[in-house]
N, C-alpha and C. Protein backbone atom coordinates (compact mmCIF):
# COMPACT_ATOMS: atom_id res chain seq x y z
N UNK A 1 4.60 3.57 -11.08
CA UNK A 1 3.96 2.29 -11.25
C UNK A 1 2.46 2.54 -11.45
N UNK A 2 1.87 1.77 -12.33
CA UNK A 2 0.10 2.20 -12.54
C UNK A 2 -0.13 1.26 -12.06
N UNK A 3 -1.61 1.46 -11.51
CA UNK A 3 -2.56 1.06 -10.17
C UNK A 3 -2.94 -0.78 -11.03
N UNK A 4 -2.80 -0.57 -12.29
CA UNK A 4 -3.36 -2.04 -12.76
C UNK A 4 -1.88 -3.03 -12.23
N UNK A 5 -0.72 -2.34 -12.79
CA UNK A 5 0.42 -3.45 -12.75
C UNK A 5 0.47 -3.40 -10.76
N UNK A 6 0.27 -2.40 -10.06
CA UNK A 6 0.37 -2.82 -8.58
C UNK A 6 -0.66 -3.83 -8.37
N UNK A 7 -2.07 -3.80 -8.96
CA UNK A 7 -2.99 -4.48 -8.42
C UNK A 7 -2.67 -6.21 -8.79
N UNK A 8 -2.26 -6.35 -10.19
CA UNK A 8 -1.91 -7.78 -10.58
C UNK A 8 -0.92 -8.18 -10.12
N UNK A 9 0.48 -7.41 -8.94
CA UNK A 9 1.24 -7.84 -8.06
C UNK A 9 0.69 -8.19 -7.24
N UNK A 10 -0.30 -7.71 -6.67
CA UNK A 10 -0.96 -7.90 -5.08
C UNK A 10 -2.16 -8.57 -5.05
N UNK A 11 -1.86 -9.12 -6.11
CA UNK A 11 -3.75 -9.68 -6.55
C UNK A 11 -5.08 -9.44 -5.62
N UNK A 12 -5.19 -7.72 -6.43
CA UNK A 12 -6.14 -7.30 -5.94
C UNK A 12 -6.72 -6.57 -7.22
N UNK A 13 -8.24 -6.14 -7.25
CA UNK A 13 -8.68 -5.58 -8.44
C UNK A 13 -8.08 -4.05 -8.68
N UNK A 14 -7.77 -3.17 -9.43
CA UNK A 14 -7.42 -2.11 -10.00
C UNK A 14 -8.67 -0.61 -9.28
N UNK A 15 -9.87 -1.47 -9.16
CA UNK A 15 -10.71 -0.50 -8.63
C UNK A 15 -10.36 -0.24 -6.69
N UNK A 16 -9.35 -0.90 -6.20
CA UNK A 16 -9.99 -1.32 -5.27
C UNK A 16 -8.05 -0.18 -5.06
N UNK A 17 -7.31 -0.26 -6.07
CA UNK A 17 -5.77 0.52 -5.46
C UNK A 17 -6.51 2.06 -5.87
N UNK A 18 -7.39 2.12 -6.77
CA UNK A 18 -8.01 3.73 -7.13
C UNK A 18 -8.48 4.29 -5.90
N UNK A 19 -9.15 3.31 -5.20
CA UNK A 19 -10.11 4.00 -3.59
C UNK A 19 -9.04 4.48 -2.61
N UNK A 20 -7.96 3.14 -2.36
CA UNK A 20 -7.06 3.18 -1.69
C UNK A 20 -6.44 4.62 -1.88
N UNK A 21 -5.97 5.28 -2.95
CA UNK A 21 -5.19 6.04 -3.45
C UNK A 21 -5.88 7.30 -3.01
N UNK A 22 -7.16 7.41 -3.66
CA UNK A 22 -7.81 8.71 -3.58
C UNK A 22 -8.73 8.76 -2.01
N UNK A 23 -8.48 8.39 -0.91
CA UNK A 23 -8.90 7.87 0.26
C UNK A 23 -10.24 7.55 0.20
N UNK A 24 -10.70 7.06 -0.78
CA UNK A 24 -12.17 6.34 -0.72
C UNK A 24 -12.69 5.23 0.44
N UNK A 25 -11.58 4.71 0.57
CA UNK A 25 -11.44 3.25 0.97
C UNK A 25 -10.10 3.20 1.66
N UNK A 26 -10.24 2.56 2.95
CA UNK A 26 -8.86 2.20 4.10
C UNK A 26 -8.73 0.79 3.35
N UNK A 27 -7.42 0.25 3.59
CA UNK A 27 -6.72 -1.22 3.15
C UNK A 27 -6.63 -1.92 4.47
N UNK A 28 -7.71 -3.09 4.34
CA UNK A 28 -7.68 -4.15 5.32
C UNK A 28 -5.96 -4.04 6.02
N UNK A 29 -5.41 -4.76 6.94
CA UNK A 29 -4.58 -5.31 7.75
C UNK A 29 -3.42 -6.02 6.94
N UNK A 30 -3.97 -6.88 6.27
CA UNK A 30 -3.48 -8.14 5.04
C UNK A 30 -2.96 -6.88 3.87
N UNK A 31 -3.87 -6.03 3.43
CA UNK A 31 -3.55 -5.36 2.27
C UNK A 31 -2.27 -4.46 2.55
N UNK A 32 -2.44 -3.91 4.07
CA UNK A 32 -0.98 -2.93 4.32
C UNK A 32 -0.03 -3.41 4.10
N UNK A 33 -0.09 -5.05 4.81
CA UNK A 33 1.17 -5.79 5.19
C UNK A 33 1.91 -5.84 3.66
N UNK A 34 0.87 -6.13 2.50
CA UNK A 34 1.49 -6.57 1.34
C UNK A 34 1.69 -5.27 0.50
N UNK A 35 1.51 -4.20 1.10
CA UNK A 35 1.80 -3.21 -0.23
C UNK A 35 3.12 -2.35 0.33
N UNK A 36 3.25 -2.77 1.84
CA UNK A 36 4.31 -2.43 3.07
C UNK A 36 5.80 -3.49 2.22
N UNK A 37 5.05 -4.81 2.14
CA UNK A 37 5.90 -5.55 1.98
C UNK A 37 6.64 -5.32 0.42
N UNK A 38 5.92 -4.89 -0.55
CA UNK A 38 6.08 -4.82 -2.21
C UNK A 38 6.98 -3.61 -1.85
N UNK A 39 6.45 -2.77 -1.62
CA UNK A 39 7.15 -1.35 -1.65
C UNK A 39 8.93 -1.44 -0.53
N UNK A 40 8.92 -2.46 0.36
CA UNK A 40 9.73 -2.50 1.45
C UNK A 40 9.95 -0.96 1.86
N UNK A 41 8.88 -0.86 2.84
CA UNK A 41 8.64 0.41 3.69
C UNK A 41 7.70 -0.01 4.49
N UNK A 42 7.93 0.66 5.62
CA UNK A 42 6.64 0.03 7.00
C UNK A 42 5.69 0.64 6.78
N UNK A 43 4.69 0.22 7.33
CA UNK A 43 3.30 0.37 7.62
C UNK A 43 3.12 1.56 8.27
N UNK A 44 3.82 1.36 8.83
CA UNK A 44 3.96 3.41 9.82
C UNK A 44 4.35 4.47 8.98
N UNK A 45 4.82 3.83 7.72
CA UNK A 45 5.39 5.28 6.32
C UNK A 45 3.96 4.73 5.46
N UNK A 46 3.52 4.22 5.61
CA UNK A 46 2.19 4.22 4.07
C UNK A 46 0.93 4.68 4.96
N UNK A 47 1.09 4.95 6.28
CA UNK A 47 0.23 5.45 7.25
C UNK A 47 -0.08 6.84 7.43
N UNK A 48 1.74 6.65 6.82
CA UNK A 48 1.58 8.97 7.54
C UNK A 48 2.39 9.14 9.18
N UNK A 49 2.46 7.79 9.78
CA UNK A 49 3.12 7.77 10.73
C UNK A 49 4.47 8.44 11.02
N UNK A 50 5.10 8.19 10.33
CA UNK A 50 6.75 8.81 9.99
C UNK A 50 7.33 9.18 8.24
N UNK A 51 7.87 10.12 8.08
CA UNK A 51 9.06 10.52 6.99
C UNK A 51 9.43 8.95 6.76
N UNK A 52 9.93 8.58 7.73
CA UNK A 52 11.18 7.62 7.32
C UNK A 52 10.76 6.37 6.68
N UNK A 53 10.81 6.00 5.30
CA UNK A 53 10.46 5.07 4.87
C UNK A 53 10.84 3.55 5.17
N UNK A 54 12.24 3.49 6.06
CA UNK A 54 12.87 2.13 6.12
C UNK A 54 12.31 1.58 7.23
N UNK A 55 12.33 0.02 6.94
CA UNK A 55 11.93 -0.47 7.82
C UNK A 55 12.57 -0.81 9.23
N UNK A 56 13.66 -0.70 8.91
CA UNK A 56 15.05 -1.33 9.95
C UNK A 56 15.12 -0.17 11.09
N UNK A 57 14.34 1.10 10.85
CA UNK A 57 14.73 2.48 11.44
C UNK A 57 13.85 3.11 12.42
């Protein structure tokens, strides 16, 4: 998926999934929840917290 078509899902600017990506920039609270939520994987897998991507687990 490219960072423009994630950003116009999440209506957020394109500069702002580049920082995210390349650790320029941490994602507010709101931003995890919704890229947690797009992707359906927890917040604890887009963290680094756990392998396990599911949420149910």
């Amino acid at each position: 998926m490219s960072q423009v078509r994630l950003a116009i899902e999440l209506d957020l600017n394109q500069n702002s999934i580049s920082r995210y990506e390349n650790g320029e920039r941490e994602a507010d609270y709101k931003t995890l929840i919704a890229i947690a939520d797009f992707f359906q994987v927890s917040i604890d897998y887009l963290l680094g917290r756990t392998d396990n991507p599911n949420i149910n687990k």
